[in-house]
C-alpha atoms as a PDB file:
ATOM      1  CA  UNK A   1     343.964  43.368  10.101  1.00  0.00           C
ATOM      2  CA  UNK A   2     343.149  43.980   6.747  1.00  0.00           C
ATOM      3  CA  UNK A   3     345.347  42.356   3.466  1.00  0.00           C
ATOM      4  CA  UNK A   4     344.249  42.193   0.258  1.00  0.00           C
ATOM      5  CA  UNK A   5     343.404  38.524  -0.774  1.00  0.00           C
ATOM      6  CA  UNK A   6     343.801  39.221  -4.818  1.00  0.00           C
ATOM      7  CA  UNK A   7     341.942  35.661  -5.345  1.00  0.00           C
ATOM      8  CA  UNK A   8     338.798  37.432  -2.989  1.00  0.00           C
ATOM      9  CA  UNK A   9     339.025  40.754  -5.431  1.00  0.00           C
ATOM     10  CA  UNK A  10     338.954  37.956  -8.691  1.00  0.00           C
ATOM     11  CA  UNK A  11     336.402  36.472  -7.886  1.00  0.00           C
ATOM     12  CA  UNK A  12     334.197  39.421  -6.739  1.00  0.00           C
ATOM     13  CA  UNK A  13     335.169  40.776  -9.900  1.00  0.00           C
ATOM     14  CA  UNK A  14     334.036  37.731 -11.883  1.00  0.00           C
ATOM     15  CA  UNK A  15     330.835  37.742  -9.497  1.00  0.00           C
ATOM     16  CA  UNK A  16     330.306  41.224 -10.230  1.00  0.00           C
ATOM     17  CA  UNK A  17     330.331  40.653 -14.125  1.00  0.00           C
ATOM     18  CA  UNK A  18     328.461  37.908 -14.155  1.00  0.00           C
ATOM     19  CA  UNK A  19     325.537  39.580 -12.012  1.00  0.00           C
ATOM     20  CA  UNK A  20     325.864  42.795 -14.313  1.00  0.00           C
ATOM     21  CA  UNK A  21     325.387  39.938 -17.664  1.00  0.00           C
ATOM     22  CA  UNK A  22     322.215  38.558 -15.511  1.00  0.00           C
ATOM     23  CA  UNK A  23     321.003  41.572 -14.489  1.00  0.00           C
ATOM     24  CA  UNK A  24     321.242  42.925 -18.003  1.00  0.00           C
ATOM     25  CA  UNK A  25     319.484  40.080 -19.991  1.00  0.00           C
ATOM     26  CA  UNK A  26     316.835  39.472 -17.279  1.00  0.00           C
ATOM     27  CA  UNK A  27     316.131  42.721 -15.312  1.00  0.00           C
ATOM     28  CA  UNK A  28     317.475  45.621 -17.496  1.00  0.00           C
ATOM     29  CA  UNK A  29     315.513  45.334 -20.519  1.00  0.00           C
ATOM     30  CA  UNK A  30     311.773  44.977 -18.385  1.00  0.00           C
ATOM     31  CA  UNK A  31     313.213  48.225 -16.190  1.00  0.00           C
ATOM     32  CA  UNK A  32     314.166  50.090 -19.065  1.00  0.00           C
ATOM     33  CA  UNK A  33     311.342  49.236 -21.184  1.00  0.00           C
ATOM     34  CA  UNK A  34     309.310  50.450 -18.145  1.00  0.00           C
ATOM     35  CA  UNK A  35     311.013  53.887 -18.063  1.00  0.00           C
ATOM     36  CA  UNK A  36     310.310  54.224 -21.968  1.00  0.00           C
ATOM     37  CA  UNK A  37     306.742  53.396 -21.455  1.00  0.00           C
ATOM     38  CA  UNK A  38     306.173  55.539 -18.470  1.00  0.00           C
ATOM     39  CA  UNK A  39     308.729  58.581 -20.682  1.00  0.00           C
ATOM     40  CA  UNK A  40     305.738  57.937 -23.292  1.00  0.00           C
ATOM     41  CA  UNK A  41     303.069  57.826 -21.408  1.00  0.00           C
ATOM     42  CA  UNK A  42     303.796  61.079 -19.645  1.00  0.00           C
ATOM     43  CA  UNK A  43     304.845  62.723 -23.371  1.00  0.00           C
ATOM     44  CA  UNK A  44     301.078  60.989 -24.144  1.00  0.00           C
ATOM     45  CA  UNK A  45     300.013  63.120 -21.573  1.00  0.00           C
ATOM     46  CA  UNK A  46     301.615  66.061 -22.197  1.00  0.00           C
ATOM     47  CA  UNK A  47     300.592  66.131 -25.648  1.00  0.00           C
ATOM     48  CA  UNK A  48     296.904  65.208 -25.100  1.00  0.00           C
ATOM     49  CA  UNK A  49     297.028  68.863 -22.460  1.00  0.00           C
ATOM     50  CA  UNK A  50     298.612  70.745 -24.763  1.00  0.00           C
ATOM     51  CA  UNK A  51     295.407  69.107 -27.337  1.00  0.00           C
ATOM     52  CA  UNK A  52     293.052  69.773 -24.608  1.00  0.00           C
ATOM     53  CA  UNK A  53     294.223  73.318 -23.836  1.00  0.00           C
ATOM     54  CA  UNK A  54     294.097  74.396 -27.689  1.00  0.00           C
ATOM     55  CA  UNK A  55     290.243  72.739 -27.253  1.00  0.00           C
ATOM     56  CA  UNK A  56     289.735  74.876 -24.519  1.00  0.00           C
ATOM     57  CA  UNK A  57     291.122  77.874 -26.122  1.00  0.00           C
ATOM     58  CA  UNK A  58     289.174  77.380 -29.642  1.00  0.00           C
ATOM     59  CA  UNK A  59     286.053  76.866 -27.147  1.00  0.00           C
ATOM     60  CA  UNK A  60     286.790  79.857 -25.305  1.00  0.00           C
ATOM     61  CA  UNK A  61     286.923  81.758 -28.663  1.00  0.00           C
ATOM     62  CA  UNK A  62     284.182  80.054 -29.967  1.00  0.00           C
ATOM     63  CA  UNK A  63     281.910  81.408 -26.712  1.00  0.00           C
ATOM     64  CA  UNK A  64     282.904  84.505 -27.209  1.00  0.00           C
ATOM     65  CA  UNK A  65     281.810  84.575 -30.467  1.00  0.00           C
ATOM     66  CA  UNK A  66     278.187  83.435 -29.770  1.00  0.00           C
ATOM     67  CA  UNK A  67     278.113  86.305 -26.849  1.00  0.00           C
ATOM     68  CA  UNK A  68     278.827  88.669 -28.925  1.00  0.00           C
ATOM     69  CA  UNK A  69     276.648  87.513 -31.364  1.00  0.00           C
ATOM     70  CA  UNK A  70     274.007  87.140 -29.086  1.00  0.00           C
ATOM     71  CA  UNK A  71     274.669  90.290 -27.481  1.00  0.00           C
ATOM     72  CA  UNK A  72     274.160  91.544 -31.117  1.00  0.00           C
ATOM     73  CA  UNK A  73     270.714  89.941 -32.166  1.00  0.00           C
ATOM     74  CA  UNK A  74     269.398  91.395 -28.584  1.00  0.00           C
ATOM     75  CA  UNK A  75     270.619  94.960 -29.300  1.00  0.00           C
ATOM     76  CA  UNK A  76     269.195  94.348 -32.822  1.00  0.00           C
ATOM     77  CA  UNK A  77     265.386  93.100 -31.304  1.00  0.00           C
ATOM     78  CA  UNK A  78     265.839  95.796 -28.653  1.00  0.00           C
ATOM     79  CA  UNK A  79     266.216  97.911 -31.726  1.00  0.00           C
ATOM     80  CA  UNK A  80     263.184  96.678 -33.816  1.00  0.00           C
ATOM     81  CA  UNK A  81     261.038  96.883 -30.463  1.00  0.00           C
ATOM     82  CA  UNK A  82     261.729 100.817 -30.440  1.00  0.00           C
ATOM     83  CA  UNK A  83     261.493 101.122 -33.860  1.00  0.00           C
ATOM     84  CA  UNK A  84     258.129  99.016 -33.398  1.00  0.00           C
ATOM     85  CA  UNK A  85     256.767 101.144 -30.457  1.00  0.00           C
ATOM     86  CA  UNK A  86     258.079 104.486 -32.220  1.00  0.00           C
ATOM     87  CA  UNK A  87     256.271 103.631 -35.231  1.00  0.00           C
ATOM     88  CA  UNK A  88     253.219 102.518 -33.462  1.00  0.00           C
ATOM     89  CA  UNK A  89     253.214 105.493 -31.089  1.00  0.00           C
ATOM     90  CA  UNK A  90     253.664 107.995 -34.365  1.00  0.00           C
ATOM     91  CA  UNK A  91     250.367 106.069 -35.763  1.00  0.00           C
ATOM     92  CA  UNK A  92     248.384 106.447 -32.413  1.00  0.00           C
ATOM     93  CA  UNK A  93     248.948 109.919 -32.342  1.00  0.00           C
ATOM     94  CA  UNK A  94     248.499 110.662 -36.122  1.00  0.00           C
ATOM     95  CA  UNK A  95     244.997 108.251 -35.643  1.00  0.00           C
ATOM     96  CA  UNK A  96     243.998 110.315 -32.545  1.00  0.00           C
ATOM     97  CA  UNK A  97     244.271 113.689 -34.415  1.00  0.00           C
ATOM     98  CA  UNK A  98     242.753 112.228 -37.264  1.00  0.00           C
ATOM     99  CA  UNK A  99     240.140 111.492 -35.139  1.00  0.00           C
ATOM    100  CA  UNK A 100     240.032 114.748 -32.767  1.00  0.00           C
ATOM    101  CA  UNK A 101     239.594 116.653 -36.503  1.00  0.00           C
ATOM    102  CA  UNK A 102     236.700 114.605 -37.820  1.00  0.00           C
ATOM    103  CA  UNK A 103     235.098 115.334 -34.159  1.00  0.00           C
ATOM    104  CA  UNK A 104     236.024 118.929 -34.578  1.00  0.00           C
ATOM    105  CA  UNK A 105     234.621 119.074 -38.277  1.00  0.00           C
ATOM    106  CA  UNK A 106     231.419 117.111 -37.243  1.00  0.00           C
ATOM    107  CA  UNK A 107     231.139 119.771 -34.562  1.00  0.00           C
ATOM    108  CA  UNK A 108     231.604 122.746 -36.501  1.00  0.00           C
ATOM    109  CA  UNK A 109     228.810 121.219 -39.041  1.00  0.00           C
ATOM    110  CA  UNK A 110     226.356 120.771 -36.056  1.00  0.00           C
ATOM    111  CA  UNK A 111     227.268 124.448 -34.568  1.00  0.00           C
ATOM    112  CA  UNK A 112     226.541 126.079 -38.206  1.00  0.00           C
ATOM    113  CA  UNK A 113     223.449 123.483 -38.960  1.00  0.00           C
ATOM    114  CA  UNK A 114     222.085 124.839 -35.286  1.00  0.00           C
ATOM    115  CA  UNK A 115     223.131 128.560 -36.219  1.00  0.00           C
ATOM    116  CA  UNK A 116     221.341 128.333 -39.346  1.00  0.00           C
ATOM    117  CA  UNK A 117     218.060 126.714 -37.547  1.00  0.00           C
ATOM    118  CA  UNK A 118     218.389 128.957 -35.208  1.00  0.00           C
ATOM    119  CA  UNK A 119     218.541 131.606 -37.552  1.00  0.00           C
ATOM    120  CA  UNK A 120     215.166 130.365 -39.751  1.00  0.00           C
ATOM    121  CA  UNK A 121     213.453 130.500 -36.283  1.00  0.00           C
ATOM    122  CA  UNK A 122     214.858 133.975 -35.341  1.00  0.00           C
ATOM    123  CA  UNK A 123     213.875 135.354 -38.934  1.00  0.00           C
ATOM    124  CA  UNK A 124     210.216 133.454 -38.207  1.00  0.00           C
ATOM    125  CA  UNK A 125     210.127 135.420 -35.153  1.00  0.00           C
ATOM    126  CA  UNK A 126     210.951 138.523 -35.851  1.00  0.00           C
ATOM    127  CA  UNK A 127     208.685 138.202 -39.301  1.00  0.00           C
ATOM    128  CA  UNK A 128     205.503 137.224 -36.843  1.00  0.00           C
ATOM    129  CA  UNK A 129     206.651 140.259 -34.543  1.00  0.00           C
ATOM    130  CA  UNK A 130     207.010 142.455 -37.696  1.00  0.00           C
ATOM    131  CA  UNK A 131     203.374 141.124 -38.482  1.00  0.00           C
ATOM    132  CA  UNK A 132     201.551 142.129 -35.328  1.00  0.00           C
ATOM    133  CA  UNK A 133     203.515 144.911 -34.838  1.00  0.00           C
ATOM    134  CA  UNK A 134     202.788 145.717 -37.775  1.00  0.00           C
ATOM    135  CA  UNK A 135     199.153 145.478 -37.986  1.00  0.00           C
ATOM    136  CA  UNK A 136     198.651 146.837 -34.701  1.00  0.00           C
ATOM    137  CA  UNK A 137     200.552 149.952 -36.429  1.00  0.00           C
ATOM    138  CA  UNK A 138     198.189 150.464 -39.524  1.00  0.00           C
ATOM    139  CA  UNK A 139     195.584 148.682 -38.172  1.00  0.00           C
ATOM    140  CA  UNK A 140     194.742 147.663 -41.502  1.00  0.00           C
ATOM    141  CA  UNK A 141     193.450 144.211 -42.211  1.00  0.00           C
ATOM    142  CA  UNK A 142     195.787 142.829 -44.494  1.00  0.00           C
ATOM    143  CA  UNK A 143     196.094 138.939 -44.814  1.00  0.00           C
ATOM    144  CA  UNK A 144     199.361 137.493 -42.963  1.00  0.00           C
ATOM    145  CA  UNK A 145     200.524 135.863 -46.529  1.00  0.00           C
ATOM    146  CA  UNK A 146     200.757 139.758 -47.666  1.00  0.00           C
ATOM    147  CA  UNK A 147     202.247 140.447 -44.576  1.00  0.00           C
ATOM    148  CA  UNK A 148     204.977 137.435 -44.493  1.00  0.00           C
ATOM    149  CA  UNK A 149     205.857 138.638 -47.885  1.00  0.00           C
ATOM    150  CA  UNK A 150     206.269 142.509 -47.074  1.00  0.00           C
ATOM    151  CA  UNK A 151     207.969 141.310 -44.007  1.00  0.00           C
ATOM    152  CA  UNK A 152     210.319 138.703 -45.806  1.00  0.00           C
ATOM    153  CA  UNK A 153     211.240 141.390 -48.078  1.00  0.00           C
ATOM    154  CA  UNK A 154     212.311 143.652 -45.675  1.00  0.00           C
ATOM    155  CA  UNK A 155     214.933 140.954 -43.866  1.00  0.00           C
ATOM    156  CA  UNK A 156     216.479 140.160 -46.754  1.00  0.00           C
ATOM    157  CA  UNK A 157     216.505 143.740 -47.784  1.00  0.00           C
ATOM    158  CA  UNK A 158     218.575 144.339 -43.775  1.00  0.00           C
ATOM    159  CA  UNK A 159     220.160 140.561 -44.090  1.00  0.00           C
ATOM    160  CA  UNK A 160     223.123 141.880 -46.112  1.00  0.00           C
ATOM    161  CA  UNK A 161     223.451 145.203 -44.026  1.00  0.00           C
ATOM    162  CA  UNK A 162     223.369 143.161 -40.700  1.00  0.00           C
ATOM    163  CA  UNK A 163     225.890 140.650 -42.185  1.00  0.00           C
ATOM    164  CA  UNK A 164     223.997 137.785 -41.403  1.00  0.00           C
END
């Protein structure tokens, strides 16, 4: 059956402290120091995430800076470029009609230098019909120099009536 032997619990007890001292001086210390380095290793940890986060964070902000910046200078060039094409557009147009008037003044000069040709030759015309007609009327022999005059004259005595 079971009795309690009190020289069995003794030296258990004595047993007991002495493998506690042993344990203590030779395995304790190494197994604690282990949990403190591992305890500091993961607060290491710990703190170089909490490092590495903030990184990521001031990167993050940091990228989102450049976009926008980015996004800025191309809105700005997009800007320039219409401003560019607007500006060149405005002096196409302002050259073209520039040009289309010096065509249409060069053409009006040409259409009055033709009218008044055409007019000399009209007045030369009707001056050498005024002269046959003329002496075919009177039959007279005059010379065509007295005739031209008479004739010339007469046209610019009817040039201001006929508004010419």
């Amino acid at each position: 059956m079971l009795s309690i032997n009190p020289g069995l619990i003794i030296w258990t007890f004595i047993i007991f402290v002495l493998l506690l001292v042993i344990l203590a001086k030779v395995a304790w210390k190494p197994l604690i120091a282990s949990l403190k380095a591992r305890e500091q290793a993961i607060a290491d940890s710990l703190s170089r995430a909490e490092q590495v986060r903030a990184d990521s964070e001031r990167l993050m902000a940091q990228n989102r800076e450049e976009r926008a910046r980015a996004e800025e200078e191309v809105q700005k060039a997009l800007r320039e470029g219409r401003q560019y094409a607007e500006q060149m557009r405005r002096d196409l147009v302002e050259k073209a009609k520039a040009e289309a008037e010096h065509l249409l003044r060069q053409a009006r000069a040409e259409i009055e230098r033709d009218t008044q040709r055409a007019l000399v030759q009209l007045r030369e015309e009707v001056s050498d019909l005024a002269i046959q007609a003329t002496s075919k009327l009177l039959d007279e022999n005059m010379n065509e120099e007295r005739h031209r005059k008479v004739v010339s004259k007469m046209i610019s005595e009817l040039t201001p009536v006929a508004g010419v």
